[in-house]
N, C-alpha and C. Protein backbone atom coordinates (compact mmCIF):
# COMPACT_ATOMS: atom_id res chain seq x y z
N UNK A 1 114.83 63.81 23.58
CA UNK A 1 113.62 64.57 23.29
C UNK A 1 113.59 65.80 24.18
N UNK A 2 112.96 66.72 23.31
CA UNK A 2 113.11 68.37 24.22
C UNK A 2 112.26 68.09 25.37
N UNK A 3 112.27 68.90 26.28
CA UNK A 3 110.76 68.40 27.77
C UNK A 3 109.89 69.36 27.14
N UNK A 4 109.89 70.90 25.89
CA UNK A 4 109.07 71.16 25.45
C UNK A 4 107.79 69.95 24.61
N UNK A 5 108.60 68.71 24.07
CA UNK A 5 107.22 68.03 23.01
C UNK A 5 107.60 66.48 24.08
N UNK A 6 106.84 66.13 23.97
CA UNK A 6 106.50 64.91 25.35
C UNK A 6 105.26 64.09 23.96
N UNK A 7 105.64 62.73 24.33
CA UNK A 7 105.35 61.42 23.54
C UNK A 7 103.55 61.32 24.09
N UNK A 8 102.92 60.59 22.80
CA UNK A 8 101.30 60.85 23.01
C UNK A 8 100.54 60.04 23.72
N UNK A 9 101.72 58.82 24.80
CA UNK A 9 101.20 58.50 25.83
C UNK A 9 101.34 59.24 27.08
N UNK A 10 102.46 60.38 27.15
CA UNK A 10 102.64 61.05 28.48
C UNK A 10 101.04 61.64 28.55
N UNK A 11 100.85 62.24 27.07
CA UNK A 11 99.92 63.31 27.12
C UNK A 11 98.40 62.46 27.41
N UNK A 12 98.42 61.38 27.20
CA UNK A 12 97.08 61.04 27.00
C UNK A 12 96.71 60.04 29.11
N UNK A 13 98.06 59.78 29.22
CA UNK A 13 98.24 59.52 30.68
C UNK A 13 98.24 60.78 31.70
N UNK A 14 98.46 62.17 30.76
CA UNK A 14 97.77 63.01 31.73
C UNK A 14 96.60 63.49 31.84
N UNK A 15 96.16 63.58 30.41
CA UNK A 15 94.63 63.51 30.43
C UNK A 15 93.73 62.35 30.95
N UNK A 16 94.08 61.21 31.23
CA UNK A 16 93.49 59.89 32.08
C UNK A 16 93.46 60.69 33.98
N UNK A 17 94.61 61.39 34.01
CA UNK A 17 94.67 61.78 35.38
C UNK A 17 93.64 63.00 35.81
N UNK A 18 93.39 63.72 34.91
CA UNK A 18 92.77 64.89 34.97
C UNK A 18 91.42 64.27 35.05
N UNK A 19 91.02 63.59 34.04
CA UNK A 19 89.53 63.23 34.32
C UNK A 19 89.36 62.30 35.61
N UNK A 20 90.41 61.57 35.72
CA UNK A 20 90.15 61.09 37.32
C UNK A 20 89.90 62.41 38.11
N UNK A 21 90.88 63.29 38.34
CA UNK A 21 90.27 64.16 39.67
C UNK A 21 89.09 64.81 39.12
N UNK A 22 88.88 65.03 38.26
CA UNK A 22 87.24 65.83 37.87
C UNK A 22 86.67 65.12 38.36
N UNK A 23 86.28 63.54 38.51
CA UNK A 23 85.19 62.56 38.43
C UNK A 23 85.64 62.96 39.87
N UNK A 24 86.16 63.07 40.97
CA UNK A 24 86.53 62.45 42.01
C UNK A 24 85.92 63.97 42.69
N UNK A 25 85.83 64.96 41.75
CA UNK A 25 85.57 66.47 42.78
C UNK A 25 83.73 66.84 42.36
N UNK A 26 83.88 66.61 40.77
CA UNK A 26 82.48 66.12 41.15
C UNK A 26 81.34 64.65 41.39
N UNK A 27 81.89 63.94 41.66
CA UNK A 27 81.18 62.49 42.02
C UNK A 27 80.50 63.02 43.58
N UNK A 28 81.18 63.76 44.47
CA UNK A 28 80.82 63.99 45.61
C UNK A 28 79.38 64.94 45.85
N UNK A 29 79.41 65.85 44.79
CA UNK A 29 78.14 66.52 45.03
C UNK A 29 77.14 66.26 44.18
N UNK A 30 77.04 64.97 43.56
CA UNK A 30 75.47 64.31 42.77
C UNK A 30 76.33 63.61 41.55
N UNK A 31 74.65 62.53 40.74
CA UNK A 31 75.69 62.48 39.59
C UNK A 31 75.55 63.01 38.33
N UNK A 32 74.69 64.26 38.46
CA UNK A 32 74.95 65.16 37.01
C UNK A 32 75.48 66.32 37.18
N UNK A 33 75.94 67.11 36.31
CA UNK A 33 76.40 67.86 36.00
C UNK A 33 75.34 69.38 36.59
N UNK A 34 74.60 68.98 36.24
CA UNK A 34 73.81 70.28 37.41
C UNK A 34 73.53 70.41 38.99
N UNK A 35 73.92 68.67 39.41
CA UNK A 35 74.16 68.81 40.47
C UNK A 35 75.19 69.49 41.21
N UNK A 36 76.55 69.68 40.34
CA UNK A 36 77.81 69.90 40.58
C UNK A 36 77.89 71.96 40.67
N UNK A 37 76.74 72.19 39.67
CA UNK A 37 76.51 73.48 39.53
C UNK A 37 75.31 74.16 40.19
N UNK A 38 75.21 73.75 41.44
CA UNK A 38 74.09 74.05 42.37
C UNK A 38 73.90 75.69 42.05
N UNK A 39 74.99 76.29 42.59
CA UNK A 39 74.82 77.89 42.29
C UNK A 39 74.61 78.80 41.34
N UNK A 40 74.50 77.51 39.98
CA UNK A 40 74.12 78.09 38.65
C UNK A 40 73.07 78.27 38.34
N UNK A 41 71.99 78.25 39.30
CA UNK A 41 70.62 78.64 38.53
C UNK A 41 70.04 79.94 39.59
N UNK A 42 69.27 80.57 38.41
CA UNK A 42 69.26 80.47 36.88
C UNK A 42 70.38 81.19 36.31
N UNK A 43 70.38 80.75 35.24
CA UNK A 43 71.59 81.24 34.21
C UNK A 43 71.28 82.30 34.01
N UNK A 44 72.05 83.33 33.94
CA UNK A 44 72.24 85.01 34.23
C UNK A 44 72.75 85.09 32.99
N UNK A 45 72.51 86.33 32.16
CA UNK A 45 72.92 87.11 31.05
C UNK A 45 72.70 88.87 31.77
N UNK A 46 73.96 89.53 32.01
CA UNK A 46 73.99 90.87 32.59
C UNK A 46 74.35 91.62 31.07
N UNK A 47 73.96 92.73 31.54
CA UNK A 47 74.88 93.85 30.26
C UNK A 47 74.02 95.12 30.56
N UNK A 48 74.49 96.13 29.62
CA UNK A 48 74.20 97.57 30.16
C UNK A 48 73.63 97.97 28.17
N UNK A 49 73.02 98.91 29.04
CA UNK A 49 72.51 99.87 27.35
C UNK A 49 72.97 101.29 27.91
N UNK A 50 72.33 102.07 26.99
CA UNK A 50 72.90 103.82 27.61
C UNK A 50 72.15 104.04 28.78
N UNK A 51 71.23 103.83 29.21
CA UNK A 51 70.32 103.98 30.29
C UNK A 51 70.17 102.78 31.10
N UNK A 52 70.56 101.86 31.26
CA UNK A 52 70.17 100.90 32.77
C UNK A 52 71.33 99.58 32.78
N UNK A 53 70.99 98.93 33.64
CA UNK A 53 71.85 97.62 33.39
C UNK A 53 70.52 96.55 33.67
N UNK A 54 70.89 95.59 32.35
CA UNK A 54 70.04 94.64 32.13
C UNK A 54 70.05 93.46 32.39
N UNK A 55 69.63 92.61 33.41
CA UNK A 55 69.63 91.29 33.62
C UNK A 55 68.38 90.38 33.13
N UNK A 56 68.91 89.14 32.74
CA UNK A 56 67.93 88.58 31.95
C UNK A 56 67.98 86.89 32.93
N UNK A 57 67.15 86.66 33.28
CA UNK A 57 67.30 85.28 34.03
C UNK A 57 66.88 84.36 33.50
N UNK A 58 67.29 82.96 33.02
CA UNK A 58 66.55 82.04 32.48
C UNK A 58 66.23 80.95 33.09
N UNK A 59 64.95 81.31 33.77
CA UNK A 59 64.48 80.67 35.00
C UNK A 59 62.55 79.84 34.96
N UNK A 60 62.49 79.00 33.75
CA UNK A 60 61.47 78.28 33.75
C UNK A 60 60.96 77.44 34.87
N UNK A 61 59.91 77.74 34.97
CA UNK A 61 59.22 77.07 35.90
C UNK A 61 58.97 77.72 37.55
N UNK A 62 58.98 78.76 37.17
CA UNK A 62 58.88 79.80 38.32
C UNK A 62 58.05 79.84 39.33
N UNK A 63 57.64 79.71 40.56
CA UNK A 63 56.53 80.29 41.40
C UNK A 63 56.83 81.74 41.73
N UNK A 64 56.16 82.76 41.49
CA UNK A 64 56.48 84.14 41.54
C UNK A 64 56.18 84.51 42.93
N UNK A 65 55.07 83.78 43.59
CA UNK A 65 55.06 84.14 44.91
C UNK A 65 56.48 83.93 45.86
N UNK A 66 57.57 82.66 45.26
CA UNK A 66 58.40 82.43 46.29
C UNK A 66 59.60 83.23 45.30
N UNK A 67 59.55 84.15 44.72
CA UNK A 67 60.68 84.86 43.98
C UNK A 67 60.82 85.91 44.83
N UNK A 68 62.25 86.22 45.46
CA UNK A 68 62.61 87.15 46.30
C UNK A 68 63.51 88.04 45.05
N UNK A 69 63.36 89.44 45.06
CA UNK A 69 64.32 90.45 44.11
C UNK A 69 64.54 91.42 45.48
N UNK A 70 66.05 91.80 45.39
CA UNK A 70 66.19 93.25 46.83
C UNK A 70 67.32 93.34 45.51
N UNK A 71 67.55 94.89 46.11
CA UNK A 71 68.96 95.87 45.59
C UNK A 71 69.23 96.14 46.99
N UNK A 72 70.69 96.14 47.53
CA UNK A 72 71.06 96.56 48.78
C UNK A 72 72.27 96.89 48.77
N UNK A 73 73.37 97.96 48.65
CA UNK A 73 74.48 98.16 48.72
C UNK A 73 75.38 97.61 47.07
N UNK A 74 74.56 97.97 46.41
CA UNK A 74 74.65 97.77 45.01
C UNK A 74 75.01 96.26 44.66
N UNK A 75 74.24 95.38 45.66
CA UNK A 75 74.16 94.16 44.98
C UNK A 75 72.68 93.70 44.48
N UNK A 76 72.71 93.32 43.31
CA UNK A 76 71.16 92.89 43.40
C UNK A 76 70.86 91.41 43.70
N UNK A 77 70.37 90.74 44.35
CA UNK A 77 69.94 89.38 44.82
C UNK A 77 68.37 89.18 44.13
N UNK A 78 68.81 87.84 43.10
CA UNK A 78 67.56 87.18 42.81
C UNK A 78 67.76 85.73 43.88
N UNK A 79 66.73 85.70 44.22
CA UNK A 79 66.45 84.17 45.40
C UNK A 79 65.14 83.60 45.32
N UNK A 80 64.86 82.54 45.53
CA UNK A 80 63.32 81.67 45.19
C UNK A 80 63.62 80.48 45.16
N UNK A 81 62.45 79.73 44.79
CA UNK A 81 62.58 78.11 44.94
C UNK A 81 61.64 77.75 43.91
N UNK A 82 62.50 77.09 43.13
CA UNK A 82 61.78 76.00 41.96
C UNK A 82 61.44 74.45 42.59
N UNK A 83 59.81 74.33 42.67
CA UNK A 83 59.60 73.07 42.54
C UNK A 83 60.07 71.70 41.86
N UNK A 84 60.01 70.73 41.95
CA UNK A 84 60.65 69.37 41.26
C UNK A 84 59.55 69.57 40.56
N UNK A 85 59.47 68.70 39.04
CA UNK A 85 58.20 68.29 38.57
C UNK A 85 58.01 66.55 38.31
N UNK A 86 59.34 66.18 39.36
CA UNK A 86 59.10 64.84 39.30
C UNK A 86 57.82 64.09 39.62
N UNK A 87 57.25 63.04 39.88
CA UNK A 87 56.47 62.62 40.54
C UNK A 87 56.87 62.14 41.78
N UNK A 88 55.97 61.97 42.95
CA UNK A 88 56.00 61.50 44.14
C UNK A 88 57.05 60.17 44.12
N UNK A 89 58.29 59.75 44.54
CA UNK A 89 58.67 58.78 44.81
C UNK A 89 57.83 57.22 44.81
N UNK A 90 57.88 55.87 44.52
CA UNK A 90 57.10 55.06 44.59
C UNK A 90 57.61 53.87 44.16
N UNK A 91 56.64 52.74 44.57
CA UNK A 91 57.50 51.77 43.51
C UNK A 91 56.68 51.48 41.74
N UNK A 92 56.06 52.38 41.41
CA UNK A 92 55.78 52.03 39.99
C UNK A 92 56.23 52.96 39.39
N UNK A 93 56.99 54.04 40.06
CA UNK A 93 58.40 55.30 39.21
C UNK A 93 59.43 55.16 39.31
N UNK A 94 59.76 55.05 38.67
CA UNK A 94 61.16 55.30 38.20
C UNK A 94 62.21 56.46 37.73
N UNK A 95 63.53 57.57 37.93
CA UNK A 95 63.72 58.35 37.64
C UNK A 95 65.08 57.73 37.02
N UNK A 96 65.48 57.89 35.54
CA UNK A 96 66.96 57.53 35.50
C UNK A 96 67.76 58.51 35.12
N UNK A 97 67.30 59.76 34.74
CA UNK A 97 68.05 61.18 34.86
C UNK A 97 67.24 62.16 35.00
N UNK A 98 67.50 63.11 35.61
CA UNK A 98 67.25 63.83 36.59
C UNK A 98 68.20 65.28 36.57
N UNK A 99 68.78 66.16 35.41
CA UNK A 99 69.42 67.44 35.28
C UNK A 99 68.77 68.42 35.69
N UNK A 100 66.70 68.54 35.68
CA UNK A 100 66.54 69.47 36.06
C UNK A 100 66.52 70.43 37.71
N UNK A 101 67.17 71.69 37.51
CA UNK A 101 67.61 72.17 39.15
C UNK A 101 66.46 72.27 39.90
N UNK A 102 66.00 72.37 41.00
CA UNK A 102 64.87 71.69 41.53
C UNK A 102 65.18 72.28 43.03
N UNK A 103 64.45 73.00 43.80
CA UNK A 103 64.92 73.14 45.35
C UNK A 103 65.57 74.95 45.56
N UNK A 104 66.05 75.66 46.37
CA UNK A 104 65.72 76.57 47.01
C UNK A 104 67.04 77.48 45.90
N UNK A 105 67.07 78.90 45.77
CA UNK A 105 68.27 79.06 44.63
C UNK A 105 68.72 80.42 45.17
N UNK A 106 69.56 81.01 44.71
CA UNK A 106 70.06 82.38 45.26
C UNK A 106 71.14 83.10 44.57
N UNK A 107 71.13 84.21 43.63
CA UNK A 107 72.08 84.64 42.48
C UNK A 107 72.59 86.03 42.89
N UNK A 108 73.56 86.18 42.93
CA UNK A 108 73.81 87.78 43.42
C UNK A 108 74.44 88.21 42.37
N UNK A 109 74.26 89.66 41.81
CA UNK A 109 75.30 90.67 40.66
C UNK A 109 75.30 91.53 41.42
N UNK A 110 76.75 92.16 41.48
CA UNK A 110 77.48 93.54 41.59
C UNK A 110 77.14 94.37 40.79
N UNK A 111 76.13 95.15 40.89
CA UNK A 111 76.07 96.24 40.30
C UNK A 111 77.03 97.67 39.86
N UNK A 112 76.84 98.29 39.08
CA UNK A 112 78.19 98.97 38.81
C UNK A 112 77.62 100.55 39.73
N UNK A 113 78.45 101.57 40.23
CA UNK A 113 78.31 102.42 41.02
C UNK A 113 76.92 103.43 40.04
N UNK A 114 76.54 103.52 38.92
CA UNK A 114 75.92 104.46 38.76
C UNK A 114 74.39 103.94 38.58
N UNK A 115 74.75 102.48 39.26
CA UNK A 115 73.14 101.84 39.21
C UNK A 115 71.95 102.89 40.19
N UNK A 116 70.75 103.02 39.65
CA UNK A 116 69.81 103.45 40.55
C UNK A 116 69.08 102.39 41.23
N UNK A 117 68.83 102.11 42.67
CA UNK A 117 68.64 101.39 42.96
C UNK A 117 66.74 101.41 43.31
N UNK A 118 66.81 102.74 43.06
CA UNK A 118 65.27 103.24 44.04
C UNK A 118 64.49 102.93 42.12
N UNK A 119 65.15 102.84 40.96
CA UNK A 119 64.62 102.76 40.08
C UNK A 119 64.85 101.30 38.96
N UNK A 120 64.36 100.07 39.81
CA UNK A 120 64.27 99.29 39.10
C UNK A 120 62.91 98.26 38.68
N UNK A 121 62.94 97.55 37.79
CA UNK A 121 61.81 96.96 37.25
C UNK A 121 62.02 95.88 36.63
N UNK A 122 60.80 94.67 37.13
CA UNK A 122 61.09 93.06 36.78
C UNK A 122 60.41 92.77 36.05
N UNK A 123 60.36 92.33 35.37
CA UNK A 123 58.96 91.24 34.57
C UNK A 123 59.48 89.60 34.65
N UNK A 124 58.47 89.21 34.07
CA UNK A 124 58.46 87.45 33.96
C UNK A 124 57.93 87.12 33.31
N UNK A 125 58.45 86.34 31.98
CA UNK A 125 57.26 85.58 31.15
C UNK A 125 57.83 85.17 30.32
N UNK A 126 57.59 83.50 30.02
CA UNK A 126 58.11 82.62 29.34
C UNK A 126 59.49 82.13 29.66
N UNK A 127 59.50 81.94 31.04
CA UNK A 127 60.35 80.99 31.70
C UNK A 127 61.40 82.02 31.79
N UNK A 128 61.80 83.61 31.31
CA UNK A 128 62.73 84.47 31.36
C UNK A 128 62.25 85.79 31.86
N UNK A 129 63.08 85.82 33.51
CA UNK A 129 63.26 87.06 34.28
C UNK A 129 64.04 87.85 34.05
N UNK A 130 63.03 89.05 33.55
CA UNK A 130 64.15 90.40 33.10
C UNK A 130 64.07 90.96 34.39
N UNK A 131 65.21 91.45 34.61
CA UNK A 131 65.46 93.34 35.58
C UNK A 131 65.97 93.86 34.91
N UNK A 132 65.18 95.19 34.79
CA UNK A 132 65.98 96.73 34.69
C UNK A 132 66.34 97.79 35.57
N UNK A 133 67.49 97.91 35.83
CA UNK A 133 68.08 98.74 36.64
C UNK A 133 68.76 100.02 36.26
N UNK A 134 67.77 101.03 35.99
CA UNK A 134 67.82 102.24 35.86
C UNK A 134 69.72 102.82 36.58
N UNK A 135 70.53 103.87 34.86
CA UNK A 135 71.29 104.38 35.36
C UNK A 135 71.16 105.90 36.22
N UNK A 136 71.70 106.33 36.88
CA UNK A 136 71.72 107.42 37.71
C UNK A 136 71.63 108.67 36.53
N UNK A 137 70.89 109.29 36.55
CA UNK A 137 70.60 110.73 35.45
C UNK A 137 71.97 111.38 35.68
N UNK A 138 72.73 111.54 36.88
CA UNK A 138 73.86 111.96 36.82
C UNK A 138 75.00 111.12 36.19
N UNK A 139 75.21 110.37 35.66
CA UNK A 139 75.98 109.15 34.86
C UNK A 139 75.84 109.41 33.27
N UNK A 140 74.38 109.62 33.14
CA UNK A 140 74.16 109.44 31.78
C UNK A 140 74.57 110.90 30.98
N UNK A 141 75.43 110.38 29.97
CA UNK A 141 75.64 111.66 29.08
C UNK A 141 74.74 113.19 28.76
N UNK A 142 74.80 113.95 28.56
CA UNK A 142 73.92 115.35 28.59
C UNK A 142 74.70 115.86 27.41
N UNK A 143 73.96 116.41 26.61
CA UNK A 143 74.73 117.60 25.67
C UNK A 143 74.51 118.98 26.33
N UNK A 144 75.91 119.47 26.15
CA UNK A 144 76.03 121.23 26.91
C UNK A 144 75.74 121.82 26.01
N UNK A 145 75.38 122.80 25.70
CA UNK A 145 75.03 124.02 24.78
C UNK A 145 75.99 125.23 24.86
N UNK A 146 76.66 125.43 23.45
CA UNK A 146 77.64 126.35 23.76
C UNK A 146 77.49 127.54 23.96
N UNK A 147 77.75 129.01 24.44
CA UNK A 147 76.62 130.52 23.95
C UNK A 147 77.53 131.21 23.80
């Protein structure tokens, strides 16, 4: 047999191995899957239009007082802390899953060089944080006039 095509127990004995080390890299930091993705919240959607770069955060359950936004050296940092909405620990509760992220959070984007930083703007509503981050008037296209 070529070592290009390998028999459908090699393959399925390497896929047995693979999910062992997955289980084994994330078993250590919780047991769901959002535990494993601590640094994923909130889920970020970036992109640009002709005029700004647009971030969209999908971040339900917000306290706006503990929402930190800075631009500093063309990074922008969203940071804050989402409450649990579990109930108080006890013995008449019970929790048997538990995905939602919960506890202190911190997201950074690289902004691209023609970001304005002195010209940006947030909103919030319905569990999704927009920023707009105004491009530099010197960036944005101009039509010349010929004479």
């Amino acid at each position: 047999m070529s070592p290009m095509f390998r028999s459908s127990a090699d393959l399925f004995a390497e896929l047995n191995r693979m999910q062992s080390l997955l289980d084994q890299a994330f078993s250590a930091s919780g047991s769901s899957i959002r535990a494993g993705a601590r640094g994923g919240f909130p889920v970020l959607n970036v992109g640009t239009t002709p005029t700004a770069i647009e971030v969209q955060a999908l971040a339900p359950g917000l306290d706006l007082d503990k929402l930190d936004i800075t631009v500093d050296r063309g990074l922008l940092v969203i940071a804050g802390e989402r409450k649990s909405a579990l109930p108080p620990a006890s013995e008449r509760t019970g929790v048997y899953a538990n995905e939602r992220f919960a506890g202190p959070f911190r997201r950074v984007v690289s902004l691209p060089e023609d970001a304005d930083a002195a010209r940006v703007e947030a909103t919030y509503r319905d569990g999704v944080l927009r920023i707009s981050v105004a491009k530099r008037e010197s960036s944005l296209p101009r039509r010349i006039e010929v004479n």
